[in-house]
N, C-alpha and C. Protein backbone atom coordinates (compact mmCIF):
# COMPACT_ATOMS: atom_id res chain seq x y z
N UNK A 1 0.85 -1.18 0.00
CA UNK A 1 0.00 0.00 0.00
C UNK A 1 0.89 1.24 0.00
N UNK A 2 0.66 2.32 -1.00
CA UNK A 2 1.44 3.47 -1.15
C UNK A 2 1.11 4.64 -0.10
N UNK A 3 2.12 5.06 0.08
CA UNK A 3 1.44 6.16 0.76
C UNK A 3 0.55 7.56 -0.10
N UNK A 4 -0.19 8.41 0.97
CA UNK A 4 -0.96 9.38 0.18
C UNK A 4 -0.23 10.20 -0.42
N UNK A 5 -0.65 11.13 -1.24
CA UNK A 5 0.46 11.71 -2.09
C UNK A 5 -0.31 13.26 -1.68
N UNK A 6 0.51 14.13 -1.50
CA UNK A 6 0.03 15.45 -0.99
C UNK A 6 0.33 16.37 -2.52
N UNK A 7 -0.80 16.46 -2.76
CA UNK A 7 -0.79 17.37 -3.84
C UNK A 7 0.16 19.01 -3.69
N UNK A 8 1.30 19.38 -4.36
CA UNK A 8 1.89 20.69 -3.62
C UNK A 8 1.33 21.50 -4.46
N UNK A 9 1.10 22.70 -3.85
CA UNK A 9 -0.12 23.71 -3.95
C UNK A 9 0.25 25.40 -3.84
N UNK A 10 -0.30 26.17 -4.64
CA UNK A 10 -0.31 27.76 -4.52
C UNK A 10 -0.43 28.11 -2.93
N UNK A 11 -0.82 27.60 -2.60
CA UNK A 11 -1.92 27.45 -0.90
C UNK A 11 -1.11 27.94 -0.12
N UNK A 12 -1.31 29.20 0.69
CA UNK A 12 -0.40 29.42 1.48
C UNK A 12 -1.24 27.99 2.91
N UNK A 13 -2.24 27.83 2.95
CA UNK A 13 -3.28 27.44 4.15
C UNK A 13 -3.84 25.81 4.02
N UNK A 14 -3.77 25.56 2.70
CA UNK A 14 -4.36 24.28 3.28
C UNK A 14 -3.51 22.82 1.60
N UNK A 15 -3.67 21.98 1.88
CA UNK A 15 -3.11 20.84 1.62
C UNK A 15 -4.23 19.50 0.75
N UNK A 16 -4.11 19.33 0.10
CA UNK A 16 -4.66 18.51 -0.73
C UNK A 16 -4.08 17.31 -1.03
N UNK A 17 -4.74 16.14 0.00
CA UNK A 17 -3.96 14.71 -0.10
C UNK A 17 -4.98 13.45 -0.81
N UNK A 18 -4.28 13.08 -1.61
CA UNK A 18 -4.99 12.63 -2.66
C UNK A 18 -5.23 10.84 -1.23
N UNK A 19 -6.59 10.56 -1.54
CA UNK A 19 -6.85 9.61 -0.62
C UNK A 19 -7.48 8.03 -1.08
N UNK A 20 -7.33 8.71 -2.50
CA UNK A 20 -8.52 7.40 -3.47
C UNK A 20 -8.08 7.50 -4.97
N UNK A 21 -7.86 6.67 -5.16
CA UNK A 21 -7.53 6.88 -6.90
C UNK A 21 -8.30 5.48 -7.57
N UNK A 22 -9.23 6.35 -8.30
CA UNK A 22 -9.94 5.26 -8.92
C UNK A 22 -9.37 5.61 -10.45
N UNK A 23 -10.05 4.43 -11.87
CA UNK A 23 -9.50 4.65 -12.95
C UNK A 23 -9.79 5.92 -13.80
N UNK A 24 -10.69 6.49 -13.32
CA UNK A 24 -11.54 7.94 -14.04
C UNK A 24 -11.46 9.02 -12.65
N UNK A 25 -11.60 8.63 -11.64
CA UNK A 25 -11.80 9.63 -10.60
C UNK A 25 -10.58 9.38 -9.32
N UNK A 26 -10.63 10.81 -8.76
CA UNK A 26 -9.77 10.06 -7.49
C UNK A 26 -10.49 11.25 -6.37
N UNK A 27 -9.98 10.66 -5.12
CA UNK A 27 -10.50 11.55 -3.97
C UNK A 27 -9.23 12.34 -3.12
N UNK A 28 -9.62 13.48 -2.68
CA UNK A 28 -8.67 14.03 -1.66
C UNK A 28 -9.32 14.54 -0.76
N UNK A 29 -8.64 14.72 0.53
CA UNK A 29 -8.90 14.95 1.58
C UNK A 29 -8.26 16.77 2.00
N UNK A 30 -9.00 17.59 1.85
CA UNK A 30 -8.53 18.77 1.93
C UNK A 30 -7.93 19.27 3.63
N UNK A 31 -6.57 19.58 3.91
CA UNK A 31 -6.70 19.71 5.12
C UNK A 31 -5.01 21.37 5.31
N UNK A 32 -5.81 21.82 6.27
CA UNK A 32 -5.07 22.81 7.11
C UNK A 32 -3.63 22.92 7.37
N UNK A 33 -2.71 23.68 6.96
CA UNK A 33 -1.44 23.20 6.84
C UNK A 33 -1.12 23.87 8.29
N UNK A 34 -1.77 24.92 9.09
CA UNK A 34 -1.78 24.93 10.04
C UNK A 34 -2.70 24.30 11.53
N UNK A 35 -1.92 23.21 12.00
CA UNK A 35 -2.78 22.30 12.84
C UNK A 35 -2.72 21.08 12.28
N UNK A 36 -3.28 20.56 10.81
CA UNK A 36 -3.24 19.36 10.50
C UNK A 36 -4.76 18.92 10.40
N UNK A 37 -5.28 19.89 10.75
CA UNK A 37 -7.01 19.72 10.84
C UNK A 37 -7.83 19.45 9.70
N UNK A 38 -8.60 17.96 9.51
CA UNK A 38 -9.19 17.96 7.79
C UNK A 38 -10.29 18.99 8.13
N UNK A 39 -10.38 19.27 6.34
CA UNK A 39 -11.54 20.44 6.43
C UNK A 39 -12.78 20.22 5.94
N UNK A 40 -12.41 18.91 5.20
CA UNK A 40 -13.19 18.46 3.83
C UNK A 40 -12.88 17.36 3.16
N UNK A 41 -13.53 17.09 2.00
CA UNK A 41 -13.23 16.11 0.59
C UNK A 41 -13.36 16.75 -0.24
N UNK A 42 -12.50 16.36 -1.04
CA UNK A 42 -13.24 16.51 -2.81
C UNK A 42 -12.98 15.09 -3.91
N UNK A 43 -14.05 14.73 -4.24
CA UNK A 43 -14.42 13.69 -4.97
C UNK A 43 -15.64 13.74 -5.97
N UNK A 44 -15.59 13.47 -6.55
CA UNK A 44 -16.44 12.81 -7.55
C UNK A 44 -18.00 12.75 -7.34
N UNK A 45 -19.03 13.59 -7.94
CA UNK A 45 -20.60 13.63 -7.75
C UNK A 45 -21.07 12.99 -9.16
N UNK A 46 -21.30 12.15 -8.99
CA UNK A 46 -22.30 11.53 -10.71
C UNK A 46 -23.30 12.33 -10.51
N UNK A 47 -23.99 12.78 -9.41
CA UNK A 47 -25.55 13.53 -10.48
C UNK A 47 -24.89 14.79 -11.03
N UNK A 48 -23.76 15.60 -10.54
CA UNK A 48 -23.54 16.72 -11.47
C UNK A 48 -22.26 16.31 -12.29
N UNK A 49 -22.02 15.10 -12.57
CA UNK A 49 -20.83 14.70 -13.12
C UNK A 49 -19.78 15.82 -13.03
N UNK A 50 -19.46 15.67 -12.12
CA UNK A 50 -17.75 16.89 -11.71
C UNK A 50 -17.58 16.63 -10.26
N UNK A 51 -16.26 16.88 -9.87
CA UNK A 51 -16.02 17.25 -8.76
C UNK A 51 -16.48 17.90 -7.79
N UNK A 52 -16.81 17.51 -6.34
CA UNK A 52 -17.45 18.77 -5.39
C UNK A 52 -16.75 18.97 -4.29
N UNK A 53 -16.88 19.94 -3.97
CA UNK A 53 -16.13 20.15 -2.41
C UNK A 53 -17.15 19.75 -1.15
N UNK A 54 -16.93 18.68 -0.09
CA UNK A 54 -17.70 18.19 0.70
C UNK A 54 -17.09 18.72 2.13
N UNK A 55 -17.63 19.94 2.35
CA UNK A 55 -17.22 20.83 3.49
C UNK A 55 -17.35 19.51 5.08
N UNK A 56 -16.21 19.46 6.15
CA UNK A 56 -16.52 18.53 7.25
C UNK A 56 -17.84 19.83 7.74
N UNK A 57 -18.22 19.64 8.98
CA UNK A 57 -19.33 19.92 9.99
C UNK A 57 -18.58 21.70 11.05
N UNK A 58 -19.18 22.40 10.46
CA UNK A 58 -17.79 23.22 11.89
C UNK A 58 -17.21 23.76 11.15
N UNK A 59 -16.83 23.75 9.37
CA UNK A 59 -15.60 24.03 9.36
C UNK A 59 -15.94 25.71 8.57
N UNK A 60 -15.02 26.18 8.85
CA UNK A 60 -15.06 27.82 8.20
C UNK A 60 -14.16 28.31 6.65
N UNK A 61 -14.44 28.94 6.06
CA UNK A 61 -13.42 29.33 4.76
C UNK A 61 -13.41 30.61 4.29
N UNK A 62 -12.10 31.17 4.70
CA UNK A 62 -12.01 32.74 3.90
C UNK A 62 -12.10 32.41 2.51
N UNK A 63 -12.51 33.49 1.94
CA UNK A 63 -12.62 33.72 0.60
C UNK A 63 -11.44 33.31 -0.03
N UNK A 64 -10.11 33.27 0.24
CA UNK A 64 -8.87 33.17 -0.23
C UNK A 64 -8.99 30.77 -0.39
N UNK A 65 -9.07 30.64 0.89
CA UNK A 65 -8.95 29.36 0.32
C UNK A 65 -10.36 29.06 -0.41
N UNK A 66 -11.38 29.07 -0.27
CA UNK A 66 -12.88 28.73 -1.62
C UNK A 66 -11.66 29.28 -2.70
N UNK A 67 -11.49 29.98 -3.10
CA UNK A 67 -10.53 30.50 -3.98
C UNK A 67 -9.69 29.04 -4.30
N UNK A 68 -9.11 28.74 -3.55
CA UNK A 68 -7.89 27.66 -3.31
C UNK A 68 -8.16 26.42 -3.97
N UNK A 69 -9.37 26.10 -3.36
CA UNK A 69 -10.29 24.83 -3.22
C UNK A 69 -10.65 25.11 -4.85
N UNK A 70 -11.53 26.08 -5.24
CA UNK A 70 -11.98 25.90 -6.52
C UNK A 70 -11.02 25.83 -8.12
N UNK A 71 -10.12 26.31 -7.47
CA UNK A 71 -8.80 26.26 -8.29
C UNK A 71 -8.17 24.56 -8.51
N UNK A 72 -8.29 24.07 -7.52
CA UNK A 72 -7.89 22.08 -7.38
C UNK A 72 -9.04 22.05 -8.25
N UNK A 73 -9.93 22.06 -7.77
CA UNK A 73 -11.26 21.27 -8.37
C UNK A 73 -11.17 21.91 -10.22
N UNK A 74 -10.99 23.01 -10.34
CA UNK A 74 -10.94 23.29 -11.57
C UNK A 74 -9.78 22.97 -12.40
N UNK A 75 -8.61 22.67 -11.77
CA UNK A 75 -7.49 21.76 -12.44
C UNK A 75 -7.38 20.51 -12.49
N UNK A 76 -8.73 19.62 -11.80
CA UNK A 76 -8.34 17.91 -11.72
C UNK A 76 -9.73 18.20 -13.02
N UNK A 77 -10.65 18.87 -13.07
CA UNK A 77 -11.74 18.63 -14.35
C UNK A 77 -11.10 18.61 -15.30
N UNK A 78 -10.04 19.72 -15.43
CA UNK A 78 -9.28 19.98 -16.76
C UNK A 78 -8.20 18.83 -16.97
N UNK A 79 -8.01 18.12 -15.89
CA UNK A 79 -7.35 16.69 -16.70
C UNK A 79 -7.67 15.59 -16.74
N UNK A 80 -9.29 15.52 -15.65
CA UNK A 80 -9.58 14.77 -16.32
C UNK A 80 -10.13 14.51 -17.60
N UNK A 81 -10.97 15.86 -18.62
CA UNK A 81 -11.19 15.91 -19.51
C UNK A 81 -9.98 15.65 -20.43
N UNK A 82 -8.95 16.51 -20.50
CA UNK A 82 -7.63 15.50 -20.84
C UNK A 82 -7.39 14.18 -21.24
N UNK A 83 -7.72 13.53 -19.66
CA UNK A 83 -7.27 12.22 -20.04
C UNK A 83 -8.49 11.30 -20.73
N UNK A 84 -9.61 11.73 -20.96
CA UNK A 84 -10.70 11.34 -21.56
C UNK A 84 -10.70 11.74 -22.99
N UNK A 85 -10.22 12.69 -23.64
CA UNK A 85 -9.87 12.52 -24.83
C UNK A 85 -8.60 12.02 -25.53
């Protein structure tokens, strides 16, 4: 078993560790580079076919990381469309 692979990132704040790799999709676990605290997921929604951000319970987001977050999510669509053509 490999270990997770930490996506390195613009981010001054938070960390993107890839947690699931399937053959079309994979999952990460979005988390706090200060503390270590997860914040979230992002994986794979079939009813809107794309990626979503699955906020944990509690958790808060300046505008700068949604910023952050939508930027991952908008660079794993763009390869996975990529790797689909």
């Amino acid at each position: 078993m490999s270990c997770p692979e930490t996506q390195k990132t613009f981010s001054e704040w938070i960390d993107f560790v890839e947690i699931e790799k399937k053959p079309k999709t994979s999952a990460w676990k979005v988390v706090s580079k200060h503390g270590g605290k997860a914040l979230g997921i992002i994986k794979w929604y079939g009813p809107w076919r794309q990626y979503c951000f699955f906020p944990d319970f509690s958790t808060l987001y300046s505008r700068m990381c949604l910023g952050d977050i939508t930027s991952f999510i908008e660079k794993q669509m763009q390869l996975r469309k990529k790797e689909a053509s």
